[in-house]
Protein backbone atom coordinates (compact mmCIF):
# COMPACT_ATOMS: atom_id res chain seq x y z
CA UNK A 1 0.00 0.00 0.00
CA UNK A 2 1.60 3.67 -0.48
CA UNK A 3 3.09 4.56 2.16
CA UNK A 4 2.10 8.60 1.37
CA UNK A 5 -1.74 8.19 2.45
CA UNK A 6 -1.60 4.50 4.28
CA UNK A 7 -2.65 4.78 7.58
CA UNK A 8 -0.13 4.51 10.86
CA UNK A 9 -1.65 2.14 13.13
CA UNK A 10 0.64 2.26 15.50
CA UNK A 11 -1.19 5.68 16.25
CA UNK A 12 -4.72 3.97 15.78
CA UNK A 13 -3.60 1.14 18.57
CA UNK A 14 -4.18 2.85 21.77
CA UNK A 15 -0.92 3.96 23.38
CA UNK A 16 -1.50 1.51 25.94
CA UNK A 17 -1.33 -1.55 24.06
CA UNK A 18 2.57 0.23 23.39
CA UNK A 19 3.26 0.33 26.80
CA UNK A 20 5.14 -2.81 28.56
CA UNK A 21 4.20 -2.24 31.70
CA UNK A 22 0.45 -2.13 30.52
CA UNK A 23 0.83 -5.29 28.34
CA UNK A 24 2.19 -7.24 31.52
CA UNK A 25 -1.07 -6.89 33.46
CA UNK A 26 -3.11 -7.50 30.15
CA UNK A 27 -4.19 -10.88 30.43
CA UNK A 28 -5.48 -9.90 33.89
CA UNK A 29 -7.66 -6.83 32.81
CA UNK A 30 -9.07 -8.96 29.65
CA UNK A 31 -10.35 -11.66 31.64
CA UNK A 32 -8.63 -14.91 29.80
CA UNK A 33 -10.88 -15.08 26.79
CA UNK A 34 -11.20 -18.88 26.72
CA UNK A 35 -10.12 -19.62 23.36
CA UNK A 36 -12.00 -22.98 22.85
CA UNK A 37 -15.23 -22.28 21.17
CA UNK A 38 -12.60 -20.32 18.58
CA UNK A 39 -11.05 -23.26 17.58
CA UNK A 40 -13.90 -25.33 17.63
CA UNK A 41 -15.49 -22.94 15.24
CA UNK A 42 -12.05 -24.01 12.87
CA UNK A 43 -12.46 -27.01 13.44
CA UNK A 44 -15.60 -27.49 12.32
CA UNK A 45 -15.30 -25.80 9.31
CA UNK A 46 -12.50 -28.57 8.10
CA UNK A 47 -9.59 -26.77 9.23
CA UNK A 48 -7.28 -30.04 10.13
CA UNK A 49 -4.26 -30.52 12.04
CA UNK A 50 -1.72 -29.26 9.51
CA UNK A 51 -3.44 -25.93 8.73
CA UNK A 52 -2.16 -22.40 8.69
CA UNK A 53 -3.67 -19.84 11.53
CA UNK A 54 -3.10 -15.99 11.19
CA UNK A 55 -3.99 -14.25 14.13
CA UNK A 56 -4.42 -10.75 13.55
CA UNK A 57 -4.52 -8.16 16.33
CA UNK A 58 -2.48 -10.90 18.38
CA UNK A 59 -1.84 -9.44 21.77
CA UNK A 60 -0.41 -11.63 24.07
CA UNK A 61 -1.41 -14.60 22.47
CA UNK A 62 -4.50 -16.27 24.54
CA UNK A 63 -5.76 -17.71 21.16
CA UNK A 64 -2.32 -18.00 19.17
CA UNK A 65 -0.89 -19.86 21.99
CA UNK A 66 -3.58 -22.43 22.17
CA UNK A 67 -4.14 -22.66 18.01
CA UNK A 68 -0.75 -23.42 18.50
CA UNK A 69 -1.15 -27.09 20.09
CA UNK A 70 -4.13 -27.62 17.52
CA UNK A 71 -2.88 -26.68 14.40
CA UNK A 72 0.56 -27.10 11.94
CA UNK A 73 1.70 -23.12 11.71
CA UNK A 74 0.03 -20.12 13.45
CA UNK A 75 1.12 -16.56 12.23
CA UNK A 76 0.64 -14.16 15.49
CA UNK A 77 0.40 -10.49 14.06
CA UNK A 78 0.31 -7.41 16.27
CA UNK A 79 1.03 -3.68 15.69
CA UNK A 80 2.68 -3.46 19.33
CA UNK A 81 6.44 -4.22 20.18
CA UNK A 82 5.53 -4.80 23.59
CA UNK A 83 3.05 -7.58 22.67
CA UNK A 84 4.88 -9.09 19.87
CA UNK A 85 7.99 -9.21 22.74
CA UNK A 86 5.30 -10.86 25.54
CA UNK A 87 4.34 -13.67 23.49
CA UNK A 88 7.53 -14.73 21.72
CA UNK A 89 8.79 -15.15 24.97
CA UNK A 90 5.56 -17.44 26.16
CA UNK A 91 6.05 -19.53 22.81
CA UNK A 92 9.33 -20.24 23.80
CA UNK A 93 8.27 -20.76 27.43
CA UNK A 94 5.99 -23.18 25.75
CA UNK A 95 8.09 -24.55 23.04
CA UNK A 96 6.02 -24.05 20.89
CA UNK A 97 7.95 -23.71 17.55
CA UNK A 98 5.26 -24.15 15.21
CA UNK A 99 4.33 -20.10 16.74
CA UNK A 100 5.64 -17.18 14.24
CA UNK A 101 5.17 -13.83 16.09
CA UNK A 102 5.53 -10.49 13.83
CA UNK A 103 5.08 -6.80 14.06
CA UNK A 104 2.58 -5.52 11.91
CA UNK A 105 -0.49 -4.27 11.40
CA UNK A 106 -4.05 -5.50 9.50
CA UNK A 107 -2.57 -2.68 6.75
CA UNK A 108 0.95 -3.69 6.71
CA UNK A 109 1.34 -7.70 7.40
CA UNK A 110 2.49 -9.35 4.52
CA UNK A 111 1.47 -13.36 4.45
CA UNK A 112 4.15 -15.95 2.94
CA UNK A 113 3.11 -18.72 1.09
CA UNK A 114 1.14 -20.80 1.38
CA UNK A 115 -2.24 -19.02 1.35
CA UNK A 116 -3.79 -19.62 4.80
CA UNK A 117 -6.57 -21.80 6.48
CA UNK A 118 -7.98 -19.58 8.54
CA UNK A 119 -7.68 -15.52 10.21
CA UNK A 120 -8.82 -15.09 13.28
CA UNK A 121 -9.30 -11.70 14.74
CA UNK A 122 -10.13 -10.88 18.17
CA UNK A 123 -10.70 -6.59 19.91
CA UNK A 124 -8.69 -5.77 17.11
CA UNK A 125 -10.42 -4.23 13.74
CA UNK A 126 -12.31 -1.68 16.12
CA UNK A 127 -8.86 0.06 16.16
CA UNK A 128 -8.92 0.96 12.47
CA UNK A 129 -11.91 3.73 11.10
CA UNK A 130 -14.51 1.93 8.75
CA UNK A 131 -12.75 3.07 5.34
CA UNK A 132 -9.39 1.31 6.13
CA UNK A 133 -11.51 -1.70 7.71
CA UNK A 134 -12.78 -2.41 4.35
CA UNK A 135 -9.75 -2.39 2.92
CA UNK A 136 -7.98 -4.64 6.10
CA UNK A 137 -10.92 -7.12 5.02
CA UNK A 138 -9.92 -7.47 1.64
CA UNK A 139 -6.38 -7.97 2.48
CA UNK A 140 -7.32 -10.40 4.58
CA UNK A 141 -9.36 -12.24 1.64
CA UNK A 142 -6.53 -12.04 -0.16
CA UNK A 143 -4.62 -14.07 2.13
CA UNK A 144 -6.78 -16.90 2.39
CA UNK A 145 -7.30 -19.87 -0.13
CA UNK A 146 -10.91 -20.38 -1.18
CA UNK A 147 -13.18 -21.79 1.42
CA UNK A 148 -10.88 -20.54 4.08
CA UNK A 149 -12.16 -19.09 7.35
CA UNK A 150 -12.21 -15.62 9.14
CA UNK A 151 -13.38 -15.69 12.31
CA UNK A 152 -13.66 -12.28 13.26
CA UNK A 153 -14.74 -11.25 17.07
CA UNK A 154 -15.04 -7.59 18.11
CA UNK A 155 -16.83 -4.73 19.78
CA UNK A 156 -19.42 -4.53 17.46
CA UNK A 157 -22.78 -2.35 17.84
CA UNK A 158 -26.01 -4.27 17.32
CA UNK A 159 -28.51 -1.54 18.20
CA UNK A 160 -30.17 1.35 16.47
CA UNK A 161 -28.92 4.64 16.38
CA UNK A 162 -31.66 6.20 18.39
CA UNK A 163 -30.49 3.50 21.28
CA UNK A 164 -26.70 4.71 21.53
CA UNK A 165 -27.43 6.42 24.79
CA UNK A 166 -29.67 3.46 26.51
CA UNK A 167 -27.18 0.83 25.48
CA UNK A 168 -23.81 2.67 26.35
CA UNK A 169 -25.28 3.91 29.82
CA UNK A 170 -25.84 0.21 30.87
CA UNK A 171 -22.38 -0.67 29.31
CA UNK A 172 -20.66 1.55 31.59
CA UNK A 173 -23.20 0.57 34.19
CA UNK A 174 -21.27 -2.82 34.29
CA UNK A 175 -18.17 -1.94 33.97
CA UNK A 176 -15.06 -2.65 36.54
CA UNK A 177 -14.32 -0.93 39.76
CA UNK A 178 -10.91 -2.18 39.48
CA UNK A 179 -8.37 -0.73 36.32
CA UNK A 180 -6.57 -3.96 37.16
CA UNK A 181 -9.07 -6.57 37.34
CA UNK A 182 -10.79 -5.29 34.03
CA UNK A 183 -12.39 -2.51 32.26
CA UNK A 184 -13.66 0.47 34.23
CA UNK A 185 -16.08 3.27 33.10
CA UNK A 186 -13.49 5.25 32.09
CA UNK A 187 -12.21 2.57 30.03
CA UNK A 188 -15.37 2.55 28.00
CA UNK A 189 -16.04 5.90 27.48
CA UNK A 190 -12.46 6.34 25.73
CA UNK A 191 -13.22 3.46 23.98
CA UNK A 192 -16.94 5.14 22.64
CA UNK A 193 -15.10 8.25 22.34
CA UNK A 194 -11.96 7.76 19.78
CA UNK A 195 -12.01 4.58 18.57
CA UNK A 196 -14.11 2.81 15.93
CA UNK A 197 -16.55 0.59 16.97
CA UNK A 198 -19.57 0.41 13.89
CA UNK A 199 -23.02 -0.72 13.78
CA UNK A 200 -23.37 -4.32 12.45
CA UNK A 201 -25.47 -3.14 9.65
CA UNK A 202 -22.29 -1.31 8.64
CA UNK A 203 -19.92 -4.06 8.73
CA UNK A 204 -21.94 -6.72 7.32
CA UNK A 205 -21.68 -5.11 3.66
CA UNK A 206 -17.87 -4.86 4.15
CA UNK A 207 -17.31 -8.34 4.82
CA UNK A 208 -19.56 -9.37 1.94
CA UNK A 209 -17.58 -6.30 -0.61
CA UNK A 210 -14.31 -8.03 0.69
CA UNK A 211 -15.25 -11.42 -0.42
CA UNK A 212 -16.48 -13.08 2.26
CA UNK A 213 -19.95 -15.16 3.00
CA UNK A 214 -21.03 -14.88 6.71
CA UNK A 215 -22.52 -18.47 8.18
CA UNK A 216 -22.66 -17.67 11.62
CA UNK A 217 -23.39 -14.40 13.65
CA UNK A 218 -23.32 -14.08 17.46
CA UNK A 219 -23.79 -11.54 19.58
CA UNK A 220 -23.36 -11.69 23.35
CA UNK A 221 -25.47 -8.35 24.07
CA UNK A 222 -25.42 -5.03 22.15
CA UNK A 223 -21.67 -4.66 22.23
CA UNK A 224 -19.73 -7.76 21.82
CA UNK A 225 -20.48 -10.01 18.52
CA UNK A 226 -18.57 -12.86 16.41
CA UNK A 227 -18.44 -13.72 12.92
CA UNK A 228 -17.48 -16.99 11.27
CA UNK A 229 -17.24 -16.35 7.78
CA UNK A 230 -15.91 -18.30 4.28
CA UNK A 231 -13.52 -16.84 2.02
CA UNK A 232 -15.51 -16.89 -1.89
């Protein structure tokens, strides 16, 4: 992409995410997304033990490190030095050799050969503003054989416009007390304010202009949905 008008993600990523001493108390404040009904999702969608993974928007690797043990090769892609640092040194922890970790971002990874398997996404493509989603979609297409499989979680708005101020009070209703134990109020409202969360019936025509087919859509209330999806 030219690098004269592509977009920096590293300013799109939420300083945070940049920070090391934020990225060591990650896994805490996320809450240790159980990765299983992920890979099940793979799984059942023919993805075998010698497959290729991508995992886009890696962090510290809850899902790379398990698709790890599942599957032959698992690309673990993240904008952040910090994160990209935190998980090479739990695949090696883990021995896990079969676990490529690289900095980049949904604009700038480029995939090696062979096309992959699958993409997996997780609280990442909210980072980037609907235009340059679009386009992170079609790379992603591109890097996929046919019949591969995005599965593509995310903060995701499944409401109507004239509910934005119902549904984000309750969000920040339930949010955490405790900046270490998981999201707070303030958390949420920065998150509302200057990053890119869109409506479902936004991102729905992307995937489909990108190349995709959706077969499954779940959403876990108003804010929080996943995507399995086949590559065309």
């Amino acid at each position: 992409m030219n690098e004269s008008w592509m977009l920096d993600e590293l300013v799109h990523a939420g300083p945070e995410h940049l920070d090391p001493a934020f990225v060591a108390g990650f896994d805490r404040k996320q809450g240790y997304p159980d990765p299983a009904e992920d890979l099940a999702v793979f799984a059942d969608h023919g993805l075998a033990d010698d497959a290729t993974v991508v995992d886009l928007g890696s962090g510290t690797g809850q899902f790379a490190l398990a698709a790890a043990t599942r599957f032959g090769r698992v690309v673990a892609v993240d904008v952040s030095a910090a994160m990209v640092e935190r998980l090479r040194q739990r695949a090696a922890d883990n021995a896990l050799s079969n676990l490529e970790c690289v900095q980049a971002g949904f604009l700038s990874y480029e995939h090696a050969a062979p096309l992959a398997d699958g993409v997996f996404s997780r609280h990442a493509l909210h980072q980037l503003p609907d235009f340059w989603k679009t386009l992170a979609l079609e790379r992603i297409a591109r890097m996929l054989r046919p019949g591969g499989v995005l599965r593509l979680c995310d903060l995701i708005y499944d409401f109507h416009p004239s509910q934005a101020e119902e549904v984000f009070e309750r969000w920040l209703d339930g949010a955490s007390a405790d900046p270490g134990a998981g999201y707070t109020r303030d958390d949420y409202i920065e998150h509302i304010r200057t990053e890119h969360s869109t409506f479902r019936w936004l991102l729905e025509p992307m995937l489909a202009a990108a190349g995709f087919e959706i077969v499954a859509v779940k959403f876990r209330g108003p804010v929080y949905g996943a995507y399995t999806c086949i590559k065309r």
